[in-house]
C-alpha atoms as a PDB file:
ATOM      1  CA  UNK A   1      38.124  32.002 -40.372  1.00  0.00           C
ATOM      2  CA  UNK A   2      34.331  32.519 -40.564  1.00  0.00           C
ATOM      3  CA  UNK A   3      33.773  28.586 -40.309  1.00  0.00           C
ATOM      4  CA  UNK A   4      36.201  28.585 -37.048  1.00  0.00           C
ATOM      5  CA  UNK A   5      33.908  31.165 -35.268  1.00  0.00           C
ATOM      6  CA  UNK A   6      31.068  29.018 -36.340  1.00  0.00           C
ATOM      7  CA  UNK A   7      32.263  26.024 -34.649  1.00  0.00           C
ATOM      8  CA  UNK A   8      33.403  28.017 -31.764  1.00  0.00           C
ATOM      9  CA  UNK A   9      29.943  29.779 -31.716  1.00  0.00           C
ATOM     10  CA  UNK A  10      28.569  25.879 -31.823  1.00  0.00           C
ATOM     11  CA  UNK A  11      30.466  24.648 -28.736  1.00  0.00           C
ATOM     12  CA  UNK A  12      30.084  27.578 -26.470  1.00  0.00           C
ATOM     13  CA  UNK A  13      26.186  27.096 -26.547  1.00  0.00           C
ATOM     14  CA  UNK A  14      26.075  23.312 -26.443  1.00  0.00           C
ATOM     15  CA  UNK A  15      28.175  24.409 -23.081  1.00  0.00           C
ATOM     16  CA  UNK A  16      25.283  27.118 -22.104  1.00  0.00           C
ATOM     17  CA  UNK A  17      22.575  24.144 -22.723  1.00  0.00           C
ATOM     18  CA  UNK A  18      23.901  21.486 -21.006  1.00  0.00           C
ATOM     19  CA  UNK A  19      24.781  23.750 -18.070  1.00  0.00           C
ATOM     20  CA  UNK A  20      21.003  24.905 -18.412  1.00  0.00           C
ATOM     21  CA  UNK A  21      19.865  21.750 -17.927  1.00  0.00           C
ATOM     22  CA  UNK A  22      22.578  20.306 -15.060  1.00  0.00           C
ATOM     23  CA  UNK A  23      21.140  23.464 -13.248  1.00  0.00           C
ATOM     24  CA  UNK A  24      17.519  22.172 -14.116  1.00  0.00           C
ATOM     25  CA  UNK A  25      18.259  18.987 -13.095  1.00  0.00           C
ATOM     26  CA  UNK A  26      19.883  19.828 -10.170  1.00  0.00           C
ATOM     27  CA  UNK A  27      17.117  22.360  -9.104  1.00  0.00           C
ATOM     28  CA  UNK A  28      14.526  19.519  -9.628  1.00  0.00           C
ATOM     29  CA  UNK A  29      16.024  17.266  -7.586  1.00  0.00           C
ATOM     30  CA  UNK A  30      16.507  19.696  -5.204  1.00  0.00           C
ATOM     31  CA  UNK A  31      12.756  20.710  -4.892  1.00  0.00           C
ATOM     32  CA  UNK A  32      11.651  16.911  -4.986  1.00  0.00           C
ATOM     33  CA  UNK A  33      13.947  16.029  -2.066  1.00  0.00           C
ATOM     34  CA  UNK A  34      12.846  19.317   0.304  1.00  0.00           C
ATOM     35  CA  UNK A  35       8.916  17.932  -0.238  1.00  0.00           C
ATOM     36  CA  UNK A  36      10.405  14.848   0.427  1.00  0.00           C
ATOM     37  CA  UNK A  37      11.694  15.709   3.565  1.00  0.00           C
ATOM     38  CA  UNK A  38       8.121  17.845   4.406  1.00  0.00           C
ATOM     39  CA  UNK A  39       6.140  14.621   3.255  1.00  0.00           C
ATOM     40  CA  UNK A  40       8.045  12.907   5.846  1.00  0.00           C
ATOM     41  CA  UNK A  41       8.312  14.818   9.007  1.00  0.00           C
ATOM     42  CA  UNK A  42       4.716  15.330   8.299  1.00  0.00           C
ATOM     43  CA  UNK A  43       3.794  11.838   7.713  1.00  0.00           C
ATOM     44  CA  UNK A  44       6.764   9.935   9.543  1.00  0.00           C
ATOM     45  CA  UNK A  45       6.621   8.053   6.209  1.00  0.00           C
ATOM     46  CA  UNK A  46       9.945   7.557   4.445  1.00  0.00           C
ATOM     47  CA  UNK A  47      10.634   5.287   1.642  1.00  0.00           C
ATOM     48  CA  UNK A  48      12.984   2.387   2.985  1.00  0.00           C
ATOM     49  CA  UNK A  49      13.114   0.703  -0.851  1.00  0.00           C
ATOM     50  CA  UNK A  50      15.526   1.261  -3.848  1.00  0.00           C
ATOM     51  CA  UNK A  51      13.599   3.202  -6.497  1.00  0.00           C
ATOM     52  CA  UNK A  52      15.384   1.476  -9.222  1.00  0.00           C
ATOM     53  CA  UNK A  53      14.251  -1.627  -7.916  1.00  0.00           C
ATOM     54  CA  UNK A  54       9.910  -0.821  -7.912  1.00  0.00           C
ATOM     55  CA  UNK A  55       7.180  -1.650  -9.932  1.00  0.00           C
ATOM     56  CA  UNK A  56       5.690   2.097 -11.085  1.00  0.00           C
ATOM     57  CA  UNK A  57       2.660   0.373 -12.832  1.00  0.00           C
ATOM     58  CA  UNK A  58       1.564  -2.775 -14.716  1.00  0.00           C
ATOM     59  CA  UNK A  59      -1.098  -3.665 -17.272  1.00  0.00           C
ATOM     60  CA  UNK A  60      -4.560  -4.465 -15.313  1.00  0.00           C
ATOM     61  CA  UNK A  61      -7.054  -6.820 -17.059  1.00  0.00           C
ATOM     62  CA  UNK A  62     -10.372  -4.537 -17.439  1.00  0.00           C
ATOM     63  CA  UNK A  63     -13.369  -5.038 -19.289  1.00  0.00           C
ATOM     64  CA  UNK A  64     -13.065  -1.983 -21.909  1.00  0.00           C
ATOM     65  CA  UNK A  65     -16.279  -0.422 -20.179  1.00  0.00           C
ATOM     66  CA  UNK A  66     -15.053  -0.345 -16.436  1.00  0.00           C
ATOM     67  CA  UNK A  67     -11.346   1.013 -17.468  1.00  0.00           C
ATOM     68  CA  UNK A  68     -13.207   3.790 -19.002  1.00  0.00           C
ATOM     69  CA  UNK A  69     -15.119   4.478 -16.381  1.00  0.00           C
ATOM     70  CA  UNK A  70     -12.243   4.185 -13.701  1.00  0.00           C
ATOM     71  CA  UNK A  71     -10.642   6.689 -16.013  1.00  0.00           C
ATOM     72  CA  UNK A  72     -13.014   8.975 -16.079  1.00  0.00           C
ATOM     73  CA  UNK A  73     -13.449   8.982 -12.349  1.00  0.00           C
ATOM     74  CA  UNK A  74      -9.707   9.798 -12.517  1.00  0.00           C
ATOM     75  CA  UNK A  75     -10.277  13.149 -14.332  1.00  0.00           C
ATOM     76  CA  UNK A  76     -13.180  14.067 -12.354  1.00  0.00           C
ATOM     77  CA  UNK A  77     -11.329  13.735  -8.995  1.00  0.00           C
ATOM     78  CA  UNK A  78      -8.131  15.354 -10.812  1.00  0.00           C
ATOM     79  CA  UNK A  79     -10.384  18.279 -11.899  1.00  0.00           C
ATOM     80  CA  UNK A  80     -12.127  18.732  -8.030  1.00  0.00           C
ATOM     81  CA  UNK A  81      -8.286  18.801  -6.274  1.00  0.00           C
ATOM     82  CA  UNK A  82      -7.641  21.748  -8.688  1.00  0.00           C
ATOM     83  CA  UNK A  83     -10.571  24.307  -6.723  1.00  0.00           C
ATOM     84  CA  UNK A  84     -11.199  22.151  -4.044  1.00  0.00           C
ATOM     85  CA  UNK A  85      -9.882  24.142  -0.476  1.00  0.00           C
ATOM     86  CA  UNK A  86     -11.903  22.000   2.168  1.00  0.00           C
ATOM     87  CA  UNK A  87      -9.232  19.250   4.249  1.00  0.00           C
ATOM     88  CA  UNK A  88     -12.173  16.808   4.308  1.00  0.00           C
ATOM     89  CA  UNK A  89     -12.847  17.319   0.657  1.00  0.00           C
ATOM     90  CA  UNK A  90      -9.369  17.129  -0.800  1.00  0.00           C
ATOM     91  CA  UNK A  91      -8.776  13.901   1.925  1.00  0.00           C
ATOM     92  CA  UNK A  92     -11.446  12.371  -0.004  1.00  0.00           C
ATOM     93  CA  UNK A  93     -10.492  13.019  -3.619  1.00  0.00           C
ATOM     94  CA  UNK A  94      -7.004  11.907  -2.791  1.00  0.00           C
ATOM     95  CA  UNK A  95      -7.892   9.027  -1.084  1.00  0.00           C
ATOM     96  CA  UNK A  96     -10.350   7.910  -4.240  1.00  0.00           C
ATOM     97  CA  UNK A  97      -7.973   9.066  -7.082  1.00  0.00           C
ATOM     98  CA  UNK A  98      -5.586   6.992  -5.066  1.00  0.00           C
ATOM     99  CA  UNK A  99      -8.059   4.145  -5.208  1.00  0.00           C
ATOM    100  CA  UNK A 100      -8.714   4.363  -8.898  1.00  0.00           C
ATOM    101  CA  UNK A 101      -5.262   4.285  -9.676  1.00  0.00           C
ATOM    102  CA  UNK A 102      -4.103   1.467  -8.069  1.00  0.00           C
ATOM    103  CA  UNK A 103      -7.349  -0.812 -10.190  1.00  0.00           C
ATOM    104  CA  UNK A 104      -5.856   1.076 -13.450  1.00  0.00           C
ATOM    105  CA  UNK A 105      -2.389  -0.191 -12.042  1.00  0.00           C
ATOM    106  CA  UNK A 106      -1.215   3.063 -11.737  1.00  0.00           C
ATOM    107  CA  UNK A 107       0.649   2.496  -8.682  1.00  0.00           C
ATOM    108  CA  UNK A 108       3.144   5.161  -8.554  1.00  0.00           C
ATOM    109  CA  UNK A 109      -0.033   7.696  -8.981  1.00  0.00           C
ATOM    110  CA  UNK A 110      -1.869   5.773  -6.322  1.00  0.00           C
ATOM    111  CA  UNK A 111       1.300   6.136  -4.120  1.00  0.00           C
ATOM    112  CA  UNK A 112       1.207   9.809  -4.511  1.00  0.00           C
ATOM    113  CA  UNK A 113      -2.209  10.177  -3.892  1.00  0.00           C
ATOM    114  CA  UNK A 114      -1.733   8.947  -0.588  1.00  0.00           C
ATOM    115  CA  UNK A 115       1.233  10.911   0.546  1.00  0.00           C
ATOM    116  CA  UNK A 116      -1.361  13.625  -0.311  1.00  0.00           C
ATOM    117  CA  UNK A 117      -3.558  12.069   1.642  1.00  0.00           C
ATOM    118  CA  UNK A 118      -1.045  11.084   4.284  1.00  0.00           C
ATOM    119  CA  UNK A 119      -0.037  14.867   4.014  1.00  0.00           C
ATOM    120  CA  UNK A 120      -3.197  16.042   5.094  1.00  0.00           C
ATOM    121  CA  UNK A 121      -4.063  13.654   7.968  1.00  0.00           C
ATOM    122  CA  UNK A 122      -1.193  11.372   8.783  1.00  0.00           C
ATOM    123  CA  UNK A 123      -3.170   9.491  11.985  1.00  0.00           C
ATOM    124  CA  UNK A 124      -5.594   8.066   8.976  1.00  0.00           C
ATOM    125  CA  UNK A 125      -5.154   4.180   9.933  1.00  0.00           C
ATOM    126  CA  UNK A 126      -6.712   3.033   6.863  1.00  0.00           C
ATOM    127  CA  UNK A 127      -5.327   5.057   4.702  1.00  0.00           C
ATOM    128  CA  UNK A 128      -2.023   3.502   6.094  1.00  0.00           C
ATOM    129  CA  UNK A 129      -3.677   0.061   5.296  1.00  0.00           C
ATOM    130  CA  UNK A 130      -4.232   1.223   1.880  1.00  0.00           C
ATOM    131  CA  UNK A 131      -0.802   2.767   1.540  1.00  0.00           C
ATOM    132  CA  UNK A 132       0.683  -0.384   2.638  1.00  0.00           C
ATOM    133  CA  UNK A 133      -1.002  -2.508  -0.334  1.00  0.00           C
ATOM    134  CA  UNK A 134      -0.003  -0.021  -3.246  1.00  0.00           C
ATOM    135  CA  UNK A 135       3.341  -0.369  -1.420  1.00  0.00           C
ATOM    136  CA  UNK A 136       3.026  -4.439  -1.468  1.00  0.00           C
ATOM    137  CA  UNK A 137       2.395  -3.760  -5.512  1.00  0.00           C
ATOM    138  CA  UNK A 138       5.266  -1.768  -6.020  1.00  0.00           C
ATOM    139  CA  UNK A 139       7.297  -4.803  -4.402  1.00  0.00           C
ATOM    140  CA  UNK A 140       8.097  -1.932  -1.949  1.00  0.00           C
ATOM    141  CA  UNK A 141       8.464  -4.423   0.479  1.00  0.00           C
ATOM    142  CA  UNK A 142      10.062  -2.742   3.698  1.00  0.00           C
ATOM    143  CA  UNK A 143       8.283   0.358   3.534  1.00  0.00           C
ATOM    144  CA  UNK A 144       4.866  -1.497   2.864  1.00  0.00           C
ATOM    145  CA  UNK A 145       6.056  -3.582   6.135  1.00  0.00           C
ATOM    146  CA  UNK A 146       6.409  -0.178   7.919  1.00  0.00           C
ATOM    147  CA  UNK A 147       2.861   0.688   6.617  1.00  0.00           C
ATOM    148  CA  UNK A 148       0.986  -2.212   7.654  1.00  0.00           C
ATOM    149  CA  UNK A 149       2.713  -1.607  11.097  1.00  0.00           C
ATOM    150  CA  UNK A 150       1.880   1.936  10.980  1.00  0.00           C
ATOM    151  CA  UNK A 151      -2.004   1.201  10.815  1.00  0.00           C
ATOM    152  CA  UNK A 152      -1.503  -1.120  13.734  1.00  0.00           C
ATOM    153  CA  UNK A 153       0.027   1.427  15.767  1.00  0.00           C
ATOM    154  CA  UNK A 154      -3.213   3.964  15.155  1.00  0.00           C
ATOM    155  CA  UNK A 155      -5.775   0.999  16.525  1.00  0.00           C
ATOM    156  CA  UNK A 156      -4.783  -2.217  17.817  1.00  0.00           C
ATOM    157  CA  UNK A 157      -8.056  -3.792  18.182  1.00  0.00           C
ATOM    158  CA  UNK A 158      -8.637  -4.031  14.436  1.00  0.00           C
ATOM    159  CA  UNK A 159      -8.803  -7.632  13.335  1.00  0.00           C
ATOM    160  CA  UNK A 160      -8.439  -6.712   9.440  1.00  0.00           C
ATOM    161  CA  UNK A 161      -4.879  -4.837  10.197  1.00  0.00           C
ATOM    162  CA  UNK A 162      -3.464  -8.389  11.274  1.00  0.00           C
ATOM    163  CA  UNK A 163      -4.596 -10.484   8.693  1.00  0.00           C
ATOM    164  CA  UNK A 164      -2.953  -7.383   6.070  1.00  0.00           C
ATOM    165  CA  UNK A 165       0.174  -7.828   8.244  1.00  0.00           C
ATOM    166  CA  UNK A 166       0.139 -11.513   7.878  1.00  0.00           C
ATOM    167  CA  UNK A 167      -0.355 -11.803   4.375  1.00  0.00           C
ATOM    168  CA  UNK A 168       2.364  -9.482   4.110  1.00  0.00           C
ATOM    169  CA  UNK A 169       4.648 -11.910   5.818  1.00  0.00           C
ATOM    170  CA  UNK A 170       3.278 -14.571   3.214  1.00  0.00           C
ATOM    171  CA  UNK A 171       4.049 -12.734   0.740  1.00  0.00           C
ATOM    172  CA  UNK A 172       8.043 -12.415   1.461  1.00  0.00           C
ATOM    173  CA  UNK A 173       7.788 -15.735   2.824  1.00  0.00           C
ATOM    174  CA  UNK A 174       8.297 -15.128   6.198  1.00  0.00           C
ATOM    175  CA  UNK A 175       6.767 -17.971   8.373  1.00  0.00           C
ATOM    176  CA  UNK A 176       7.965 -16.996  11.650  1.00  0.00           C
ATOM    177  CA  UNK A 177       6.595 -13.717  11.348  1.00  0.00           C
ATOM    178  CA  UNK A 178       3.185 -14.748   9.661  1.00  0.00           C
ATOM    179  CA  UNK A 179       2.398 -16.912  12.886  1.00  0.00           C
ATOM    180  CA  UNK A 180       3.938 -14.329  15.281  1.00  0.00           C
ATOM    181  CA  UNK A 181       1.319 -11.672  14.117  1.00  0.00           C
ATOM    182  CA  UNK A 182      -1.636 -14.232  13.731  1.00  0.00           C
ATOM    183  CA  UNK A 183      -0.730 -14.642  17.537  1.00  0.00           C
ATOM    184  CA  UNK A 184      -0.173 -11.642  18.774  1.00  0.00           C
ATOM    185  CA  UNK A 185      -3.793 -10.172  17.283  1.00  0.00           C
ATOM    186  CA  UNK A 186      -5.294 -12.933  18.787  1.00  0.00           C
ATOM    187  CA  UNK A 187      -3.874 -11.767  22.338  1.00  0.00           C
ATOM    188  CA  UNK A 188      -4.599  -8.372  21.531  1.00  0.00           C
ATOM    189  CA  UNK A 189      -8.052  -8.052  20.175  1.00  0.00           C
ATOM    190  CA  UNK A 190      -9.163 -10.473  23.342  1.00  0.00           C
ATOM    191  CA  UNK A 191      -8.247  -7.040  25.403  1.00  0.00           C
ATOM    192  CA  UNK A 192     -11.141  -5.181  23.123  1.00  0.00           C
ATOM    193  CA  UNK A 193     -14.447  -5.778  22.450  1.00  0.00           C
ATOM    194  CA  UNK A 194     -13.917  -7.158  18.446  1.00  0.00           C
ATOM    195  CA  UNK A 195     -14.480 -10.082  17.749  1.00  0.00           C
ATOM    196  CA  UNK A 196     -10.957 -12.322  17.016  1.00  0.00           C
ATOM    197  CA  UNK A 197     -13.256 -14.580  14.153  1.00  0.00           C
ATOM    198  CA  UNK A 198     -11.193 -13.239  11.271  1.00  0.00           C
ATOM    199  CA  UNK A 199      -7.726 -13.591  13.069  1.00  0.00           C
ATOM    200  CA  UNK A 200      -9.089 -17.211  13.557  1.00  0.00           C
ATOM    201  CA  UNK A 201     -10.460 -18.241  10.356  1.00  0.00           C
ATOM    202  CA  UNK A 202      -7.129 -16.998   8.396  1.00  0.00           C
ATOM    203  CA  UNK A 203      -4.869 -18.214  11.107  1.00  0.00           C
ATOM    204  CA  UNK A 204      -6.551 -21.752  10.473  1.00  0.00           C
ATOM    205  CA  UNK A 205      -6.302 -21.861   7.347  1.00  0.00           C
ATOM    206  CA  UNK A 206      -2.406 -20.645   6.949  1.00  0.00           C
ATOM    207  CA  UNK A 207      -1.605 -23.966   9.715  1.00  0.00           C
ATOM    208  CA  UNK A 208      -3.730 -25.962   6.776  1.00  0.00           C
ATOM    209  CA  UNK A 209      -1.830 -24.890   4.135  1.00  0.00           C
ATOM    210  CA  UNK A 210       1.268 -25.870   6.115  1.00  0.00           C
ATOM    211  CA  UNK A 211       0.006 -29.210   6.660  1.00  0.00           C
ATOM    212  CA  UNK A 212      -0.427 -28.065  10.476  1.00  0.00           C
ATOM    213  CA  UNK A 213      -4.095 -30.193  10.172  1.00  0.00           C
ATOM    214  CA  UNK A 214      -4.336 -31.043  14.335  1.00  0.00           C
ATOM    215  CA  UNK A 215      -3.657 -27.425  15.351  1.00  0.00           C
ATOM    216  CA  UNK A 216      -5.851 -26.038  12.273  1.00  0.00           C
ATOM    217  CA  UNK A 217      -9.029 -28.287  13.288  1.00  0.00           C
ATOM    218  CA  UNK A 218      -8.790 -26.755  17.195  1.00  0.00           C
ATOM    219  CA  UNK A 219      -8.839 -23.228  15.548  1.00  0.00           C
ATOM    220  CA  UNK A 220     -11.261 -24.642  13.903  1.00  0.00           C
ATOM    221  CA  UNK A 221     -13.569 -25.875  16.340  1.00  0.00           C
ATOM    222  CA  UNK A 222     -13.345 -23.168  18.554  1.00  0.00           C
ATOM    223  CA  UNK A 223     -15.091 -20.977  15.726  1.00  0.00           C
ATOM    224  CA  UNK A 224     -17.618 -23.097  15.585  1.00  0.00           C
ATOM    225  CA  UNK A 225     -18.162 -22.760  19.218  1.00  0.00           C
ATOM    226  CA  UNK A 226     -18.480 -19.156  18.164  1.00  0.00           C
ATOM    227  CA  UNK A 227     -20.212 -18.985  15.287  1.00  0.00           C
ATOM    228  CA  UNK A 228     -22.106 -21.757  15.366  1.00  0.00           C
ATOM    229  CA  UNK A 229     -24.240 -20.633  12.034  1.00  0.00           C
ATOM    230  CA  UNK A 230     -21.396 -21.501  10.033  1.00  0.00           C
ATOM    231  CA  UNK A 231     -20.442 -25.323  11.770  1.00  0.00           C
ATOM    232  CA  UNK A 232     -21.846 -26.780   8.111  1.00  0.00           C
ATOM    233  CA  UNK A 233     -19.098 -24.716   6.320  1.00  0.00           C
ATOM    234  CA  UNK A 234     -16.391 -24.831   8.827  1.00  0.00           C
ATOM    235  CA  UNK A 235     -16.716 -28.297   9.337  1.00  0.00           C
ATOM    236  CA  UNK A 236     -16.463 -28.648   5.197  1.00  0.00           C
ATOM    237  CA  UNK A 237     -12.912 -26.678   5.391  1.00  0.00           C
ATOM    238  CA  UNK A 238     -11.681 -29.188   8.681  1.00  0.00           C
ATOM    239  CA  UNK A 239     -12.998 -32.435   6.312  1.00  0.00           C
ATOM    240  CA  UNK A 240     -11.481 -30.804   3.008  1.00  0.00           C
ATOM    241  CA  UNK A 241      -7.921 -30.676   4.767  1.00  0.00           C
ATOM    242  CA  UNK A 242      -4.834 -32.863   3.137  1.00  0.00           C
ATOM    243  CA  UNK A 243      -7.201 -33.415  -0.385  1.00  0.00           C
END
């Protein structure tokens, strides 16, 4: 009789427990999905990828000295968010522990770092940028798509943000879309007072690696016409072509 209560005793708190923890679970998920939802009518940032499918992290080669120091800067930021109260402090520390992460290969802490950051000032353009490349490493590739986009939208007389967008495209393979953005910086930054070199030079050399040689060497020429201190090395990439 003693042995049957024993059992009985047994089963109802292996009942308790794993109600305990569906509860906990449940909870958890709970919180995580209301500072979801805060992160992302904050930030207008929402995750468009599977999580099953990401890459969290990956194993970086470092020389043994620099990983520790990376690491290091790691704790030191860590230990500033915990008393730090100024916006323009904590942007900072988020933004660098965010930084540090991602050359550790940390990328799901460097992707938190910047919804921190993102959290804090969400107009940040390149902190977008940045955003977008952790997002890239993840293989999250629609919402680092979205990013890229996103930095656009803040300022679109930035040469760099179309080149990020285009490699992007090259990335998933997307020709259409790599030439589409190539052109449509082009037509944009010409409305600004950049300069459209950059756009240029990686827009010529993306119609070289196609095997695109006649349309590459106008692009070409046309930066030599404006930058004429580098016609020795431009005119080294138009004789290099099809080797």
């Amino acid at each position: 009789m003693l042995k049957k209560y024993k059992i009985i005793i047994i089963i109802c708190l292996i009942v308790i427990a794993a109600a305990g923890f569906w509860y906990y679970e449940k909870n958890s998920k709970n919180n995580s999905d209301k500072q979801n939802e805060k992160i992302a009518f904050t930030t207008g940032f929402v995750l468009l990828d599977d999580e099953k499918s990401l890459i969290n992290g990956e194993q970086v080669k470092l020389d043994a000295e620099v990983r520790a120091q990376f690491e290091k800067k790691v704790g030191e930021i860590k230990a500033d968010l915990i008393t730090a109260k100024d916006k323009e402090q904590r942007l900072a520390d988020y933004n660098n522990l965010a930084i540090y992460q991602k050359y550790l290969g940390n990328y799901r802490e460097a992707y938190n770092a910047y919804l921190e950051s993102l959290n804090l000032e969400s107009q940040a353009r390149v902190t977008w940028q940045n955003f977008a490349d952790v997002l890239l490493k993840m293989k999250a590739y629609k919402s680092a798509e979205m990013a890229y986009k996103k930095a656009i939208e803040l300022n679109k007389y930035i040469p760099e943000s179309y080149v990020k967008l285009a490699d992007y495209y090259k990335t998933v393979g997307d020709a259409v879309n790599v030439e589409a953005t190539y052109k449509l910086g082009l037509e944009t930054i010409k409305q600004s007072l950049e300069s459209d070199t950059l756009v240029l030079d990686a827009y010529a050399e993306w119609l070289a690696g196609e095997k695109r040689y006649k349309e590459a060497i106008k692009i070409y020429q046309e930066l030599i016409t404006k930058q004429p201190g580098n016609k020795a090395a431009i005119e080294r990439k138009i004789e290099g072509m099809g080797k």
